[in-house]
Protein backbone atom coordinates (compact mmCIF):
# COMPACT_ATOMS: atom_id res chain seq x y z
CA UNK A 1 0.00 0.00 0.00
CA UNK A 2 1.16 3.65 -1.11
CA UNK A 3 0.65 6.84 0.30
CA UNK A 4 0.63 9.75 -2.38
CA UNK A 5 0.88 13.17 -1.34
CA UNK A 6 -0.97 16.04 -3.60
CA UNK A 7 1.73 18.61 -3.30
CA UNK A 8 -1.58 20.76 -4.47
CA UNK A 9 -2.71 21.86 -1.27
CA UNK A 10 -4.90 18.86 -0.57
CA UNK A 11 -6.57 18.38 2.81
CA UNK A 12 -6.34 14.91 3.21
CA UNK A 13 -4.27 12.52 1.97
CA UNK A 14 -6.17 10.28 -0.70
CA UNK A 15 -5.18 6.34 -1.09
CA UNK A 16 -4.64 5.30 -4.41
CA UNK A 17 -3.48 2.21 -5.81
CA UNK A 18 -0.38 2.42 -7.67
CA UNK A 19 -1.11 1.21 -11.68
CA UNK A 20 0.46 -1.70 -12.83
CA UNK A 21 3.47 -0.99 -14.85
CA UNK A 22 3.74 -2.75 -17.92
CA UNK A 23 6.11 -5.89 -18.66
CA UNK A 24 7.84 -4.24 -21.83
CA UNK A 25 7.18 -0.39 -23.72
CA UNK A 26 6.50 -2.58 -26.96
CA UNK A 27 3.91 -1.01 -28.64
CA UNK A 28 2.97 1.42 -26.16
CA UNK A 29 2.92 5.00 -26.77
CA UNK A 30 5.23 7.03 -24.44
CA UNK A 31 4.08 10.34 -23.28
CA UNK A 32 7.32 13.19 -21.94
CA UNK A 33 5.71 15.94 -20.29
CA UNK A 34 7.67 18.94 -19.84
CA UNK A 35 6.63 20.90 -16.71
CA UNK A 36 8.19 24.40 -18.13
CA UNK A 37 11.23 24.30 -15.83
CA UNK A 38 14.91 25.72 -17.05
CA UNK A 39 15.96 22.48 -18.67
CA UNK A 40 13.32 20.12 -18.40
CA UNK A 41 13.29 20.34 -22.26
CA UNK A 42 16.88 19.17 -22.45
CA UNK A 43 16.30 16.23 -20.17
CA UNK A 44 13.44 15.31 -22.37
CA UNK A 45 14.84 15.56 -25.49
CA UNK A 46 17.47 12.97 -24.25
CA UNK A 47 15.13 10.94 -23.10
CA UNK A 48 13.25 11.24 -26.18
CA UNK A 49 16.10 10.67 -28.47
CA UNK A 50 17.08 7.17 -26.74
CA UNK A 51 13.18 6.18 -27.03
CA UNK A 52 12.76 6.68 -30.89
CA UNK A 53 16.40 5.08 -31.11
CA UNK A 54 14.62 2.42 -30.19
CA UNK A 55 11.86 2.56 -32.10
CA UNK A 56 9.39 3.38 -29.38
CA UNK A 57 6.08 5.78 -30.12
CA UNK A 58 6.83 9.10 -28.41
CA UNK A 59 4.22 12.06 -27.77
CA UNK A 60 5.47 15.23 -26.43
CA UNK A 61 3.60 17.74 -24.31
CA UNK A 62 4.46 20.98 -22.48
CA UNK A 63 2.53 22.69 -19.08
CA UNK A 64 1.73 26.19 -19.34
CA UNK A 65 3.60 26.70 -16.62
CA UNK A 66 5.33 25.04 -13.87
CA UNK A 67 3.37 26.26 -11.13
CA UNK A 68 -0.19 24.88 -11.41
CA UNK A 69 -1.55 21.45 -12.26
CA UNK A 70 -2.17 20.35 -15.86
CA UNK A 71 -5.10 22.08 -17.40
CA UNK A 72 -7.51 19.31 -17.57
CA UNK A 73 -7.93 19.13 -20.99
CA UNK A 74 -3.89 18.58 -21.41
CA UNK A 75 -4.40 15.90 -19.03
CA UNK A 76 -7.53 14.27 -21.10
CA UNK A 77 -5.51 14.50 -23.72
CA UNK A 78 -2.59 12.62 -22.55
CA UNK A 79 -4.66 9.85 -20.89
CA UNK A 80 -6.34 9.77 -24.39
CA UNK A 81 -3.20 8.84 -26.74
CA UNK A 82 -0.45 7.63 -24.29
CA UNK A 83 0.04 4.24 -22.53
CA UNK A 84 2.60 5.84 -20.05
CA UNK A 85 4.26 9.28 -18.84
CA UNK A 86 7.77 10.52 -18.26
CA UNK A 87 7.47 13.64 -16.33
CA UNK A 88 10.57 16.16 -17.06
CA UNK A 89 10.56 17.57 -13.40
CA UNK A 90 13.65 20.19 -12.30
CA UNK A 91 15.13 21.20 -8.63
C-alpha cells in the first residue's frame, strides 16, 4: 500500500493504488511531459532521443507553466493517446 501526497494543497491525503506498470514499452505510446522548468526540455529531449532510437512511439507535451496542475484538458488528452508518462521535473 502507497501513500501519495498532492503537493496541491490537498486536505487529506487520498489512497490510491499504484497502476500496474507494464512488462515491456513494446507497442505502447510514451508520453514526456515537460513541466516548463529551465531544462526540463533538455532532459526530455534525451530521453526522447534514446526512445525513438529504439523505435518506441513518443508524444510530447508541455505545461503552461510550472506552477499549477495540468489544465484538464492537457491531461484528457494525454490519458487519451499515451500508454505511459515521463514527467521532465527540475530542482
Amino acid at each position: 500500500m502507497s501513500e501519495l501526497l498532492d503537493p496541491t494543497s490537498e486536505q487529506k491525503s487520498a489512497h490510491r493504488e499504484r497502476v500496474k506498470r507494464p512488462r515491456s514499452l513494446d507497442g505502447l505510446t510514451i508520453g514526456l511531459l515537460d513541466i516548463s522548468k529551465s531544462r526540463g526540455d533538455v532532459f526530455l529531449d534525451r530521453i526522447a532521443s534514446h526512445l525513438t532510437r529504439r523505435n518506441y512511439a513518443v508524444n510530447r507535451y508541455v505545461k503552461p507553466t510550472f506552477t499549477r496542475p495540468a489544465p484538464i484538458a492537457l491531461q484528457q488528452q494525454i490519458a487519451a493517446e499515451c500508454d505511459v508518462v515521463v514527467e521532465g521535473l527540475a530542482d
